[in-house]
Protein backbone atom coordinates (compact mmCIF):
# COMPACT_ATOMS: atom_id res chain seq x y z
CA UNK A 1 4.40 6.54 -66.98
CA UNK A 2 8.33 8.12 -66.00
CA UNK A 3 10.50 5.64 -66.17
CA UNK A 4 11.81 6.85 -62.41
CA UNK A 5 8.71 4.29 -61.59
CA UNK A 6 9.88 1.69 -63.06
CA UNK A 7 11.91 -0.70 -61.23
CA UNK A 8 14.86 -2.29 -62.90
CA UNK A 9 15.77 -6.02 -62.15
CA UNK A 10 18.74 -6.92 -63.00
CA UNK A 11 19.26 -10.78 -63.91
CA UNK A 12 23.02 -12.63 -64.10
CA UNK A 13 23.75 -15.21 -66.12
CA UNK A 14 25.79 -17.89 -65.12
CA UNK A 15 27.28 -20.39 -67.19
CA UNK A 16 29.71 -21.88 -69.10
CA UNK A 17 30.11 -21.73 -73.25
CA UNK A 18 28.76 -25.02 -74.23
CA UNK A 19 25.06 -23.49 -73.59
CA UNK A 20 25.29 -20.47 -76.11
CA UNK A 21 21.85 -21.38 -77.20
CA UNK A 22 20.12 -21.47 -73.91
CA UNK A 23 21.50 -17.86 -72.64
CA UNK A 24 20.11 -16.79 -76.05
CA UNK A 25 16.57 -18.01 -74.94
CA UNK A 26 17.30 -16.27 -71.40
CA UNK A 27 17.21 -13.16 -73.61
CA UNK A 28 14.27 -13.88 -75.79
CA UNK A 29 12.11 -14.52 -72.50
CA UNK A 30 14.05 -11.26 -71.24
CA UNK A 31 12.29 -9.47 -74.13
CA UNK A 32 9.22 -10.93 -73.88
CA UNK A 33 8.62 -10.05 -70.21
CA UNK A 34 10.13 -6.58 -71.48
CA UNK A 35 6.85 -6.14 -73.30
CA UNK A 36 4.59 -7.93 -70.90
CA UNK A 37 5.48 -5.84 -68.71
CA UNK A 38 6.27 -2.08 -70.25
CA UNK A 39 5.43 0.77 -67.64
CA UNK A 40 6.13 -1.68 -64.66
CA UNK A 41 9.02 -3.05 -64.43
CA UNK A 42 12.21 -3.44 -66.60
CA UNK A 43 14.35 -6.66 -66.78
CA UNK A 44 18.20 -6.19 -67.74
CA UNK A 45 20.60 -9.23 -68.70
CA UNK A 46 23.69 -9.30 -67.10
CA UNK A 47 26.08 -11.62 -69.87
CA UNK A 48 29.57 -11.43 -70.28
CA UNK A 49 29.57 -12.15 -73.85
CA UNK A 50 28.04 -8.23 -73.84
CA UNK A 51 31.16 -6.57 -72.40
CA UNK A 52 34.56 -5.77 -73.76
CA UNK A 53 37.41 -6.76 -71.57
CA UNK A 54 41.05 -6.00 -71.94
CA UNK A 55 44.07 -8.50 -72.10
CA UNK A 56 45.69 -7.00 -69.07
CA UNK A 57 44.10 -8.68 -66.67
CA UNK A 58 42.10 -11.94 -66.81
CA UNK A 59 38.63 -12.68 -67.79
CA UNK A 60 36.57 -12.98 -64.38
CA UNK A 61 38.18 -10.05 -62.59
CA UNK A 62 36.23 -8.06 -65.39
CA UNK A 63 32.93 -9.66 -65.26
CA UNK A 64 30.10 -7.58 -63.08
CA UNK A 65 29.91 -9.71 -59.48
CA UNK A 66 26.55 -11.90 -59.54
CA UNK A 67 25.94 -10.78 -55.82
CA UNK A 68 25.40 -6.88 -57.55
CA UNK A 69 22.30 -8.53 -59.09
CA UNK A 70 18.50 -9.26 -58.43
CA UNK A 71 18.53 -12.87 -59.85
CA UNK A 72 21.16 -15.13 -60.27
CA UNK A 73 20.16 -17.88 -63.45
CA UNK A 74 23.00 -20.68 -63.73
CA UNK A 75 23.08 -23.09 -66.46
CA UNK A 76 25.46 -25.91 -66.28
CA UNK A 77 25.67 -28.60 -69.80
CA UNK A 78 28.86 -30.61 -69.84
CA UNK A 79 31.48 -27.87 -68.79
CA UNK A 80 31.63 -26.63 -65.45
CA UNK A 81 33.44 -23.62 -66.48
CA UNK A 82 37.25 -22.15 -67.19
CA UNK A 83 39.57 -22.52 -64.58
CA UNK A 84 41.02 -19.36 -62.82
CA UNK A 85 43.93 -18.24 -62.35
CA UNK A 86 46.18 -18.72 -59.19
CA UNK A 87 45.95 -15.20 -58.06
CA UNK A 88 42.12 -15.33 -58.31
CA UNK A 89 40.33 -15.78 -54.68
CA UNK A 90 39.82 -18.61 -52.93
CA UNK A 91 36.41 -20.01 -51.06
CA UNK A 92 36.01 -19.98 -48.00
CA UNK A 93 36.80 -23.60 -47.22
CA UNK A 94 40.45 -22.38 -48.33
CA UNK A 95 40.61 -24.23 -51.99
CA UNK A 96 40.41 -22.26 -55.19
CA UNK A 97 37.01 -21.93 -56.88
CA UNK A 98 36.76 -24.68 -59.82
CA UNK A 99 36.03 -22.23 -62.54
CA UNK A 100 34.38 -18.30 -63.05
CA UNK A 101 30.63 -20.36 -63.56
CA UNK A 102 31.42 -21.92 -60.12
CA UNK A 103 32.45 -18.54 -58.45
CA UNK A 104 29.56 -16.68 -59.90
CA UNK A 105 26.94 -19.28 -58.35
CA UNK A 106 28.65 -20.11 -54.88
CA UNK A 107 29.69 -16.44 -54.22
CA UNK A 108 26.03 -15.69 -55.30
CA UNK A 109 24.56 -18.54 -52.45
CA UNK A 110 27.04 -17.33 -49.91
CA UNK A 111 25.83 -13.97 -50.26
CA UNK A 112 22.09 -15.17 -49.95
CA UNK A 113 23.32 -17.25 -46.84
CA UNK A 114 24.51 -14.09 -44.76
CA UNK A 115 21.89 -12.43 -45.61
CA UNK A 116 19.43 -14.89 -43.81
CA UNK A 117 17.25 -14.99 -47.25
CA UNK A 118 17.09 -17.52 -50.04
CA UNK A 119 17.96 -15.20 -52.76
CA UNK A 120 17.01 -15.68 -56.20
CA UNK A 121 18.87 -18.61 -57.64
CA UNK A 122 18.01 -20.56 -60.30
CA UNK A 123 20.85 -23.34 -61.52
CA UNK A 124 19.50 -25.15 -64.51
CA UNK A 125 21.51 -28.54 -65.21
CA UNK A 126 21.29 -30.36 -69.34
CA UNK A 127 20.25 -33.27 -69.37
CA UNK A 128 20.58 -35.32 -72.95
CA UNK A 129 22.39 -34.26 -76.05
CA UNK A 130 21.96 -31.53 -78.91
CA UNK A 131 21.35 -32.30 -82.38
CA UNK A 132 24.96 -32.56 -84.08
CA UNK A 133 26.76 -32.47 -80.67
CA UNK A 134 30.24 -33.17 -80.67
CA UNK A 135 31.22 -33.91 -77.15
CA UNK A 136 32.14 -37.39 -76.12
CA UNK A 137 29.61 -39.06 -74.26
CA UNK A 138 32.09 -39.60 -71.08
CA UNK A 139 31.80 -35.41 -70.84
CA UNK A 140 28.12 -36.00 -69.75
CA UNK A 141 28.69 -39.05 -67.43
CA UNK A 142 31.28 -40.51 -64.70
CA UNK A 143 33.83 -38.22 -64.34
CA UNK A 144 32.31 -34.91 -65.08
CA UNK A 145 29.39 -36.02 -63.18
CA UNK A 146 31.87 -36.43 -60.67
CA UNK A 147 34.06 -33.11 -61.25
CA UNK A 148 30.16 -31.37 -60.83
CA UNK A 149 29.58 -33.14 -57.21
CA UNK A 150 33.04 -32.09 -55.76
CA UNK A 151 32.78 -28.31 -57.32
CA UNK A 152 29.21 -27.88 -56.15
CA UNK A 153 29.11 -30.09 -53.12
CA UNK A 154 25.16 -30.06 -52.09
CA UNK A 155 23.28 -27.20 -53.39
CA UNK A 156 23.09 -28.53 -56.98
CA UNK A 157 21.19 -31.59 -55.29
């Protein structure tokens, strides 16, 4: 079959460093539907980890926006992302976006929100801890729990 009939989805991923393992297994599953589905449709990975970006400018300006995608996957752990910087744009609502993760995700809703359609969004939140991890406990309770609610306001509930 041409690959001109294939259709390309294109799938972002969201998140913040502390879930390296998990964005690898977003790939593996990438793969496997790869060969499930061969001849009919072609998943692509959108992960900044894949890109080189220059020093001159700051990380998130570089990334690819989530909106430009098909799916949106977010995966959240115990970071909620890096902060940006001062120059970076603000939400709506007039504050600065928490971190890139939260930008990616809310721009991603917002997007889905004008356009009168839920968009695919899938945020995926950790729950326990990782053989060997290394993060205090209070990371995964109270305050970040906390720092989560006021970033994400409803839509992670």
């Amino acid at each position: 079959m041409p690959d001109t009939l294939v259709r390309t989805v294109t799938i972002f991923v969201s998140s913040p460093m502390d879930v390296m393992p998990e964005r690898g297994r977003v790939q593996a599953v990438v793969a496997k539907l790869n060969r499930q589905y061969e001849g009919l449709v072609r998943f692509e990975t959108v992960l900044w980890e894949e890109d080189f970006y220059t020093a001159d400018e700051s990380f998130q300006p570089q990334i690819p926006d989530a909106v430009a995608s098909d799916i949106v996957v977010s995966i959240f752990w115990t970071r909620i992302g890096t902060e940006l910087p001062a120059d970076f744009p603000i939400m709506p609502n007039g504050k600065p976006y928490p971190s890139g993760t939260a930008y990616e995700l809310l721009t991603a809703l917002e997007a889905s929100k004008a356009k009168g359609s839920p968009g695919q969004h899938r945020t995926y939140l950790g729950r326990g801890e990782r053989q060997g991890d290394r993060c205090p406990k209070i990371c995964r309770h109270g305050a970040y729990l906390q720092r989560r609610r006021q970033a994400y306001g409803d839509c992670l509930r």
